[in-house]
N, C-alpha and C. Protein backbone atom coordinates (compact mmCIF):
# COMPACT_ATOMS: atom_id res chain seq x y z
N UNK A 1 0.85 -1.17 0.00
CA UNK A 1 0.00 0.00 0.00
C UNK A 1 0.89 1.23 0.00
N UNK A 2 0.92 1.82 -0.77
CA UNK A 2 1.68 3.60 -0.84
C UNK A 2 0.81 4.44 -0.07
N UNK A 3 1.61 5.27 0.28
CA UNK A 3 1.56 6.37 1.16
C UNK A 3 1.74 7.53 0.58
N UNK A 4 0.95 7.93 -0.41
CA UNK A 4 1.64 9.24 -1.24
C UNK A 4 0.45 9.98 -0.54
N UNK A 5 1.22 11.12 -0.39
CA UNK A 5 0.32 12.35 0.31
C UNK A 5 0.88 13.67 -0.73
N UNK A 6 -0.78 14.22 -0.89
CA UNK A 6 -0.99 15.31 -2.65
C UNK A 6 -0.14 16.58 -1.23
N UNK A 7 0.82 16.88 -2.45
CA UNK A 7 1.36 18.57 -1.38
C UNK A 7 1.24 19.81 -2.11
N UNK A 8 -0.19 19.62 -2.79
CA UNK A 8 -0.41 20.83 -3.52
C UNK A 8 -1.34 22.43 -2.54
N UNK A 9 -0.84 21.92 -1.26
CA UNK A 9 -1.72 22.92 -0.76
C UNK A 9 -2.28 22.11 0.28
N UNK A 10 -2.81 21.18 -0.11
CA UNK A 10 -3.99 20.92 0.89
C UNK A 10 -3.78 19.83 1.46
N UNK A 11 -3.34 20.35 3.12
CA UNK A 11 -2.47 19.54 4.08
C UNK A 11 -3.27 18.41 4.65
N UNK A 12 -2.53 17.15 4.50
CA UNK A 12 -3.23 16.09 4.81
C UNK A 12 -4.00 15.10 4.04
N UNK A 13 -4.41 15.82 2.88
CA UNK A 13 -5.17 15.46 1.56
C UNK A 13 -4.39 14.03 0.99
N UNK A 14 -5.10 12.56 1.17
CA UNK A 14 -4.26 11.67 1.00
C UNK A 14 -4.84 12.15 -1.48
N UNK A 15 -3.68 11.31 -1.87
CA UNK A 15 -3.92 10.92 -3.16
C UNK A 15 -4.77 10.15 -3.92
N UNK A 16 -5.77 10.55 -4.88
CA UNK A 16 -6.44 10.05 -5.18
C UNK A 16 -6.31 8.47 -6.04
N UNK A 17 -4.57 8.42 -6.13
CA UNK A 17 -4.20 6.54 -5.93
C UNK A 17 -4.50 6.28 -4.57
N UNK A 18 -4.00 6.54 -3.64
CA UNK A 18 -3.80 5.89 -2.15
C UNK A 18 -5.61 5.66 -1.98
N UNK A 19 -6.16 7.08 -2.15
CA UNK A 19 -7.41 6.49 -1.41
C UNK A 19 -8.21 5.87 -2.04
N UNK A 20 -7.83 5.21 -3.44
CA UNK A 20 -8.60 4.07 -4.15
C UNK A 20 -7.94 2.55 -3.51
N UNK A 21 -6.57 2.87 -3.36
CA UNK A 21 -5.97 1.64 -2.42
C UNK A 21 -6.68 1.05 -1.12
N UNK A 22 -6.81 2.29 -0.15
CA UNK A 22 -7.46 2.15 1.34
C UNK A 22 -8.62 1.60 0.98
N UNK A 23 -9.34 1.98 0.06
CA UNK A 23 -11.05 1.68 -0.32
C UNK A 23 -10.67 -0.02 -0.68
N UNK A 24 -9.84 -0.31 -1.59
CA UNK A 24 -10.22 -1.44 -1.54
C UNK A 24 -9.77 -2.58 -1.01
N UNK A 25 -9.17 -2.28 0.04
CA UNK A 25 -8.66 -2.85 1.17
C UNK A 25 -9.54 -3.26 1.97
N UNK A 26 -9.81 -4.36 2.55
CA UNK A 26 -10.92 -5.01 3.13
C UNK A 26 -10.75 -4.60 4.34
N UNK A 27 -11.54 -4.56 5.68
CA UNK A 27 -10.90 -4.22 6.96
C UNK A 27 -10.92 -5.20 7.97
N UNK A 28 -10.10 -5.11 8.85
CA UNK A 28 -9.48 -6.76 9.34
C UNK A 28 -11.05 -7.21 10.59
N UNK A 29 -11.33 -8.04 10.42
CA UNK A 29 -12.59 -8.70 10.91
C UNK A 29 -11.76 -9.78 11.89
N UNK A 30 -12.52 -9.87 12.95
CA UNK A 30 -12.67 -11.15 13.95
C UNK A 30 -11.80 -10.46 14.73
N UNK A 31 -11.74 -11.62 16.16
CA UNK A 31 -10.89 -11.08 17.56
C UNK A 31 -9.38 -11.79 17.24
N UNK A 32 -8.27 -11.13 17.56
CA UNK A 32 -7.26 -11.77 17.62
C UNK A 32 -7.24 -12.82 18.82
N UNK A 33 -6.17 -13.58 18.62
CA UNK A 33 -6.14 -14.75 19.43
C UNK A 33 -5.65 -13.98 20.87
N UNK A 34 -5.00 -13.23 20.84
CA UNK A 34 -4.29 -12.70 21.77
C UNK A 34 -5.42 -11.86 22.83
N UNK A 35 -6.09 -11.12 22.30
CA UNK A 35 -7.02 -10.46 23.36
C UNK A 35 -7.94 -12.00 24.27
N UNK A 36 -7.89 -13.02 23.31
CA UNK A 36 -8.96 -14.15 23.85
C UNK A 36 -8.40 -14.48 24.83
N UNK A 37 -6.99 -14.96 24.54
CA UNK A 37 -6.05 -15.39 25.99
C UNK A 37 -6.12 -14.41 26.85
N UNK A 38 -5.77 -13.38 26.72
CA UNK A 38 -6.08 -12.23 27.79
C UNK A 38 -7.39 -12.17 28.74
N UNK A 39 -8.47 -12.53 28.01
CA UNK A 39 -9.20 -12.60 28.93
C UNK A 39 -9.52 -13.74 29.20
N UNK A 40 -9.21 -14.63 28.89
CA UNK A 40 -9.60 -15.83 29.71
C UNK A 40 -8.46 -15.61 31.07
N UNK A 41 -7.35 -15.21 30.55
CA UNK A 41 -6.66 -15.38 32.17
C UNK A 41 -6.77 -14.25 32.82
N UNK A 42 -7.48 -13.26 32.43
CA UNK A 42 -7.92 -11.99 33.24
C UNK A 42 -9.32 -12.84 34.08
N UNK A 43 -10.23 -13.52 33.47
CA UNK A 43 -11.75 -13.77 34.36
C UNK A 43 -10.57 -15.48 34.98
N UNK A 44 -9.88 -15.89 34.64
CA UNK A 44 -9.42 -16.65 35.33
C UNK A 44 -8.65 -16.26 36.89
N UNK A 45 -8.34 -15.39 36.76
CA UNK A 45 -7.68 -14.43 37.73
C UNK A 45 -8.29 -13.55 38.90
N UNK A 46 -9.34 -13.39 38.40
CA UNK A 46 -10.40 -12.56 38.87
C UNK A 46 -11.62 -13.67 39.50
N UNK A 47 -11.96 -15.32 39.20
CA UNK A 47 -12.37 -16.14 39.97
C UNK A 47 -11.40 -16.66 41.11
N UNK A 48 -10.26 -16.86 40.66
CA UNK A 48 -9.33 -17.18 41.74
C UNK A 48 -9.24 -16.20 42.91
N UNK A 49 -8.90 -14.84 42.58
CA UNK A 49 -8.57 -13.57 43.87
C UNK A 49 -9.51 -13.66 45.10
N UNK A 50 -10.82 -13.89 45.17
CA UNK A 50 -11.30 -14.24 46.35
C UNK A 50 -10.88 -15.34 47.15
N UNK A 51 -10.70 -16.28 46.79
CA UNK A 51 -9.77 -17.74 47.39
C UNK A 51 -8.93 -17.92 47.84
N UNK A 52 -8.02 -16.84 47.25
CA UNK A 52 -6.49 -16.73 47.95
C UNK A 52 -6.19 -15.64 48.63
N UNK A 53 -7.31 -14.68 48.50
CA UNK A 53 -6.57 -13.30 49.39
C UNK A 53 -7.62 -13.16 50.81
N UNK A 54 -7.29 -12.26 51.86
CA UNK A 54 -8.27 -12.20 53.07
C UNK A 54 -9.24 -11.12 52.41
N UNK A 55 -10.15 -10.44 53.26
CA UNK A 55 -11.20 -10.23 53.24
C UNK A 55 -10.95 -8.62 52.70
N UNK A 56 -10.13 -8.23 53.71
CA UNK A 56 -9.76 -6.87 53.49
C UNK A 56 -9.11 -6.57 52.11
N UNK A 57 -8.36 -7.69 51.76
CA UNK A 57 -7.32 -7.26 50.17
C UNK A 57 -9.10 -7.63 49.42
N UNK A 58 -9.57 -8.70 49.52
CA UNK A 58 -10.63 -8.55 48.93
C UNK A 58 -11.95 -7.32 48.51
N UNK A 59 -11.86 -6.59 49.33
CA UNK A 59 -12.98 -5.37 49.42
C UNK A 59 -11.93 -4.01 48.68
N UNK A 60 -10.15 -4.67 48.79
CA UNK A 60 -9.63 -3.42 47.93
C UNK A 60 -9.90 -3.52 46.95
N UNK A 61 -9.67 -5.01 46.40
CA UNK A 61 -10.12 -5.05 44.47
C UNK A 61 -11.77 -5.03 44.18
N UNK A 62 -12.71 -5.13 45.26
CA UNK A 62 -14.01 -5.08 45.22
C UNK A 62 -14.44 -3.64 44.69
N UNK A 63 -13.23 -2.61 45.80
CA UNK A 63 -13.37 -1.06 45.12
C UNK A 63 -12.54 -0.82 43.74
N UNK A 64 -11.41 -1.51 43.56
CA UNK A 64 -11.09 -0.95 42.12
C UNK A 64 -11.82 -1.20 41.26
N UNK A 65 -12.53 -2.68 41.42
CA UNK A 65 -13.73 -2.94 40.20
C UNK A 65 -14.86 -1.81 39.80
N UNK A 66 -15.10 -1.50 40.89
CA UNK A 66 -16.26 -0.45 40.79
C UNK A 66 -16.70 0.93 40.20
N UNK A 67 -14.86 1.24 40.91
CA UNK A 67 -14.28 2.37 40.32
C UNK A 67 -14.14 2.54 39.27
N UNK A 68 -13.84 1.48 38.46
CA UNK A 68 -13.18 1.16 37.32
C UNK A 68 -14.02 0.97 36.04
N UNK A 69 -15.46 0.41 36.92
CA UNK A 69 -16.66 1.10 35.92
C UNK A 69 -17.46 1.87 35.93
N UNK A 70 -17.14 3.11 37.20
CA UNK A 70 -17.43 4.29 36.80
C UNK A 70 -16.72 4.78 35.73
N UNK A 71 -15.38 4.46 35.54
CA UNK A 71 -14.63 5.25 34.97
C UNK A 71 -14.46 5.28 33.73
N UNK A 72 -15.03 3.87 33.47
CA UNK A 72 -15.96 3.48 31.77
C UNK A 72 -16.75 3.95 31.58
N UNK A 73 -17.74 4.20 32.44
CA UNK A 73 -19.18 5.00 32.03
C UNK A 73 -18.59 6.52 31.88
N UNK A 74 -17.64 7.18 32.01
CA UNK A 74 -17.45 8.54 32.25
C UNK A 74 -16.39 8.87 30.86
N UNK A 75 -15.77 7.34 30.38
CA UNK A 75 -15.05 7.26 29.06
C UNK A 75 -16.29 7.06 27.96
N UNK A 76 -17.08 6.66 28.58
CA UNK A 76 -18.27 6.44 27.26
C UNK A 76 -18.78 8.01 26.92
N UNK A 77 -19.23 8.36 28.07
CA UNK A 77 -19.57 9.80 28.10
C UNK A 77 -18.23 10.89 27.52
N UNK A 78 -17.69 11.26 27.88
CA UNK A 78 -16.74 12.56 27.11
C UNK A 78 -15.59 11.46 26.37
N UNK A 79 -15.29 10.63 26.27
CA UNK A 79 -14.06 9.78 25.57
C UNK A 79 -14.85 9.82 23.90
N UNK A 80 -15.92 9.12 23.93
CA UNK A 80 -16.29 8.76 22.67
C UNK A 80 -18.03 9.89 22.18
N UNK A 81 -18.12 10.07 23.13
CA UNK A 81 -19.58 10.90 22.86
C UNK A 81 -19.08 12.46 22.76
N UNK A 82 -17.84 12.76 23.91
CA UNK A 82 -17.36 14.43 23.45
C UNK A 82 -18.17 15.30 24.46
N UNK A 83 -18.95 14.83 24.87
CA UNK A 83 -19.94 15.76 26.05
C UNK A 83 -19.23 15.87 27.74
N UNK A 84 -19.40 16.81 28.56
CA UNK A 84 -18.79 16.71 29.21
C UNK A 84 -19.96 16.89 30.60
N UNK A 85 -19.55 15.91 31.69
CA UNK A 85 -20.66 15.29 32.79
C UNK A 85 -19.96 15.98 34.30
N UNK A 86 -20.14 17.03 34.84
CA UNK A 86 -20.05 17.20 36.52
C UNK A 86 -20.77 16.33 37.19
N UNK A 87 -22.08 15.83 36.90
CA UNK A 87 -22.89 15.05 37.69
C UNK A 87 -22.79 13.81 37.19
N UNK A 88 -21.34 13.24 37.18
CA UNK A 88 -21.19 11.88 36.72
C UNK A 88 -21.86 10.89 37.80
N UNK A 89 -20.48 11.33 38.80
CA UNK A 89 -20.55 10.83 40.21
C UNK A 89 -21.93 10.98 40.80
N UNK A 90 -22.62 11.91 40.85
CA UNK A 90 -23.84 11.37 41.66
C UNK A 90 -24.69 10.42 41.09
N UNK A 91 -24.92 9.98 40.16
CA UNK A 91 -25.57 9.21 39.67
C UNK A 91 -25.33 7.49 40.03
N UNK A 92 -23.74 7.18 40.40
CA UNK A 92 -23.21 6.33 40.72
C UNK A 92 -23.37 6.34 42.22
N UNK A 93 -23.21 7.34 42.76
CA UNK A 93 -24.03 7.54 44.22
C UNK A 93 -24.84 7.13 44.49
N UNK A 94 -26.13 7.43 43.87
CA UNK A 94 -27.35 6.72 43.91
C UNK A 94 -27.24 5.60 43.70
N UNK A 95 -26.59 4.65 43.09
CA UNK A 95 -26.51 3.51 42.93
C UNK A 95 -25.72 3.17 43.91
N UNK A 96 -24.91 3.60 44.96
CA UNK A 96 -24.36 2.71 45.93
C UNK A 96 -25.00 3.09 47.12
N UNK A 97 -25.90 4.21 47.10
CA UNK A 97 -26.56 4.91 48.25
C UNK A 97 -27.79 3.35 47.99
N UNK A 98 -28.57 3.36 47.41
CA UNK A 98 -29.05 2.02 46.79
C UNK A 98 -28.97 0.78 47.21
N UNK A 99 -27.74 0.80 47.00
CA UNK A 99 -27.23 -1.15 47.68
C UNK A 99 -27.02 -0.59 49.01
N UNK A 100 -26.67 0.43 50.03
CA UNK A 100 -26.75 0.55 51.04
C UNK A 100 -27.70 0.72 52.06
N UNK A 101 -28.37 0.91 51.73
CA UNK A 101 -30.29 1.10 52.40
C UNK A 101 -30.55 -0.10 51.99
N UNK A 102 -30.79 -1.21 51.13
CA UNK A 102 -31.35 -2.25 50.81
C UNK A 102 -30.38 -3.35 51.65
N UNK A 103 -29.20 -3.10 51.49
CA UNK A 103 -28.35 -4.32 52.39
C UNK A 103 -28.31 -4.09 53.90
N UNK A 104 -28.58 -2.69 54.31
CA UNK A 104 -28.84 -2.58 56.17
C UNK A 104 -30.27 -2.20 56.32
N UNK A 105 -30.92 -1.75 55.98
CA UNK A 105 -32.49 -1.83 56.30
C UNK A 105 -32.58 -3.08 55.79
N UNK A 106 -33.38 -3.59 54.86
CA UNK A 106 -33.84 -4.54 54.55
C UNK A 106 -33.17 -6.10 54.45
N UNK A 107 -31.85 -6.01 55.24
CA UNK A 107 -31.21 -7.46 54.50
C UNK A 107 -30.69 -8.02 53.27
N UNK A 108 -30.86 -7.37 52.31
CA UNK A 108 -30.50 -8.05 51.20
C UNK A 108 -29.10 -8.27 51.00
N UNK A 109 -28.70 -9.68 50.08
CA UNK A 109 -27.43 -9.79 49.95
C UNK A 109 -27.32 -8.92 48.98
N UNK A 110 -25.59 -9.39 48.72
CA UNK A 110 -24.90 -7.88 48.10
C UNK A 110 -25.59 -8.51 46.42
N UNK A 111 -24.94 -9.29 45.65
CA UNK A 111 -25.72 -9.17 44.44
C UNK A 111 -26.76 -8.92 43.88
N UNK A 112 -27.81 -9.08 44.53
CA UNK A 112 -29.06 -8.28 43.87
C UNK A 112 -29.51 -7.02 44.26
N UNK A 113 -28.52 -6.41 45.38
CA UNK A 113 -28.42 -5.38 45.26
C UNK A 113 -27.39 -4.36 44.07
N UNK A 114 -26.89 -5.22 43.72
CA UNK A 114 -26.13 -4.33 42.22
C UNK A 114 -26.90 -4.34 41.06
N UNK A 115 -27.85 -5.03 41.00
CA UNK A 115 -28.85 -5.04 39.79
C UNK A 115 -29.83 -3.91 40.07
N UNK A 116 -30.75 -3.94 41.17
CA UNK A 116 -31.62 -3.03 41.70
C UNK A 116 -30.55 -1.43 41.59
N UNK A 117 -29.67 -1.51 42.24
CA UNK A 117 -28.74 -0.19 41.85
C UNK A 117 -28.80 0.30 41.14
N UNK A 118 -28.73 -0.56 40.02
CA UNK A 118 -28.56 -0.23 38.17
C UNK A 118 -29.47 0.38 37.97
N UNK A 119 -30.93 -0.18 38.21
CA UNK A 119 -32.25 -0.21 37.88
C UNK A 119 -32.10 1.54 38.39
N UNK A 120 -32.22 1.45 39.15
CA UNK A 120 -32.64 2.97 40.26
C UNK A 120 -31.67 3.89 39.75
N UNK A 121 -30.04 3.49 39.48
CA UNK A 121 -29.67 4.96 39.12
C UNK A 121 -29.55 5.04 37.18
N UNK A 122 -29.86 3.87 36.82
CA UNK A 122 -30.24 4.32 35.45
C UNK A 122 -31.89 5.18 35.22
N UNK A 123 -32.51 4.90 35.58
CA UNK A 123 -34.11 5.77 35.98
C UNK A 123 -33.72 7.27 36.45
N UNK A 124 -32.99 7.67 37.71
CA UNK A 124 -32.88 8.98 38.27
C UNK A 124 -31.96 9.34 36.95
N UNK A 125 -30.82 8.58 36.22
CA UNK A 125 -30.31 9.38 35.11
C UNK A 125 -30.87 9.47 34.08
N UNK A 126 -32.18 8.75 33.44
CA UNK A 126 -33.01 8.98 32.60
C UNK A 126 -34.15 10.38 33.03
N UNK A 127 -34.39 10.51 34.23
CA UNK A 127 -35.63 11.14 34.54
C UNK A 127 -34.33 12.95 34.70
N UNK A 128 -33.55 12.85 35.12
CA UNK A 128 -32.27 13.96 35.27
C UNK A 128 -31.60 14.42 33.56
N UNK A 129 -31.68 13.37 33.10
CA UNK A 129 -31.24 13.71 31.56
C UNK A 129 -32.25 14.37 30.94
N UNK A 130 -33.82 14.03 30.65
CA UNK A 130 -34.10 14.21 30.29
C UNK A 130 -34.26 16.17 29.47
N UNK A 131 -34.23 16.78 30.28
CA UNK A 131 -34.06 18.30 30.21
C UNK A 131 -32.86 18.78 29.63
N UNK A 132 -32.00 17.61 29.77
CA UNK A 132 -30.60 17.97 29.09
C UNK A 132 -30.22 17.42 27.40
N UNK A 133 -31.29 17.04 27.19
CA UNK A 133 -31.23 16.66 25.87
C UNK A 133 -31.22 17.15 24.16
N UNK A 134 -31.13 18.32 24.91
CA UNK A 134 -30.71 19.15 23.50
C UNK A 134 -29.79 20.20 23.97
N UNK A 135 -29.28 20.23 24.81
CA UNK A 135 -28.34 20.63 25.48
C UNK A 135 -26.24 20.15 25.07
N UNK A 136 -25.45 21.03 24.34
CA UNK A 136 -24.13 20.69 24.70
C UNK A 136 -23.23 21.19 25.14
N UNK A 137 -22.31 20.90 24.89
CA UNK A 137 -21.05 22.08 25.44
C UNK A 137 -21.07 22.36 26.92
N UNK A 138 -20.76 23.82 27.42
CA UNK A 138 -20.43 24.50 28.43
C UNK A 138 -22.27 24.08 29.34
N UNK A 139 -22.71 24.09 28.48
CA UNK A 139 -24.22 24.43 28.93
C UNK A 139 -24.98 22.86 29.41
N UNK A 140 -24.53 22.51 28.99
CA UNK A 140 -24.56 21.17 29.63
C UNK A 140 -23.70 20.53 30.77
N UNK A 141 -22.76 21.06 30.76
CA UNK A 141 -21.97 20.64 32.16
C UNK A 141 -22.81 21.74 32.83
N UNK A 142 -22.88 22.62 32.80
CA UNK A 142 -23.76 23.57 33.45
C UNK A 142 -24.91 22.83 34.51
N UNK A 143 -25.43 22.35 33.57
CA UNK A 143 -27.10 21.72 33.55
C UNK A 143 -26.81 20.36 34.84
N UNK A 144 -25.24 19.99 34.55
CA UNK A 144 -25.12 18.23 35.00
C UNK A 144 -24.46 18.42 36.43
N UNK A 145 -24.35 19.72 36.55
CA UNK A 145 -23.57 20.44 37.53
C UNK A 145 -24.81 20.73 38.59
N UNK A 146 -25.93 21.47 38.31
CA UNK A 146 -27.12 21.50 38.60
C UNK A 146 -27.95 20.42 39.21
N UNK A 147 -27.89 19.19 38.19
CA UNK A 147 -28.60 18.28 38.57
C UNK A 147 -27.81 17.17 39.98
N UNK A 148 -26.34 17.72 40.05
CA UNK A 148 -25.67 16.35 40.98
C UNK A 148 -26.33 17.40 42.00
C-alpha cells in the first residue's frame, strides 16, 4: 500500500491513488487470538482472587472494580460521545446509596443489590437527563452540575 500524500496545498489530503488503495482494502474482521487469551486469564484471575486473598485485600479489588466502571461509564460519556458530565458521580451515588439502604435496612445480599442499583440509578439518570437533551457544550456541564 503507498503512502503518497498530494502537497499541492492541501495539508493532509491523501492521493487520489492511495485512497482508491485504502477503499479497496478489506478491513481486518474477527478477535485476535491474543485479546482471547487475555481474557480468559484476566476472568481466570479474577475467579481465583477471592480464594487466595483475606477479606480486606478482597474489598480493595471489590473497590477498584467499581471504580473502574465508573470510569468506563465517564469514558463512554466525554471519551467517545465528546460531552462533558459534573454530575457523573452522583448518579453512581445513587446507585451505591441504593445497595446501602437495601443491604442494612432490609437485608439483602450484596448481588441483587447491584442489579436493583442499576435499575434505580439508570431511571434517576433517565428522569435527570431528560431536560438535558438538547443541550451541549459549556451548557450542559452547566445543567449536570445542577442536577448532581
Amino acid at each position: 500500500m503507498s503512502s503518497t500524500v498530494d502537497d499541492s496545498g492541501s495539508a493532509g489530503l491523501v492521493s487520489p491513488e492511495a485512497a482508491a488503495e485504502l477503499a479497496a482494502t478489506p478491513p481486518a474482521t474477527g478477535v485476535p487470538w491474543v485479546r482471547i487469551a487475555v481474557g480468559v486469564v484476566l476472568a481466570a484471575l479474577a475467579l481465583y482472587i477471592p480464594f487466595y486473598y483475606g477479606p480486606d485485600t478482597n474489598r480493595l479489588f471489590s473497590q477498584a472494580i467499581y471504580l473502574a466502571v465508573a470510569a468506563m461509564g465517564l469514558n463512554l460519556l466525554t471519551g467517545f460521545n465528546g460531552q462533558v458530565s459534573i454530575g457523573h458521580g452522583a448518579f453512581f451515588g445513587v446507585g451505591a446509596f441504593t445497595t446501602g439502604i437495601l443491604m442494612t435496612e432490609y437485608g439483602w445480599y450484596f448481588e441483587p443489590t447491584i442489579l436493583v442499583a442499576a435499575v434505580v440509578a439508570a431511571v434517576v439518570g433517565a428522569v435527570a437527563g431528560f431536560p438535558a437533551l438538547r443541550v451541549r457544550g459549556l451548557y450542559l456541564a452547566l445543567i449536570t452540575l445542577g442536577l448532581a
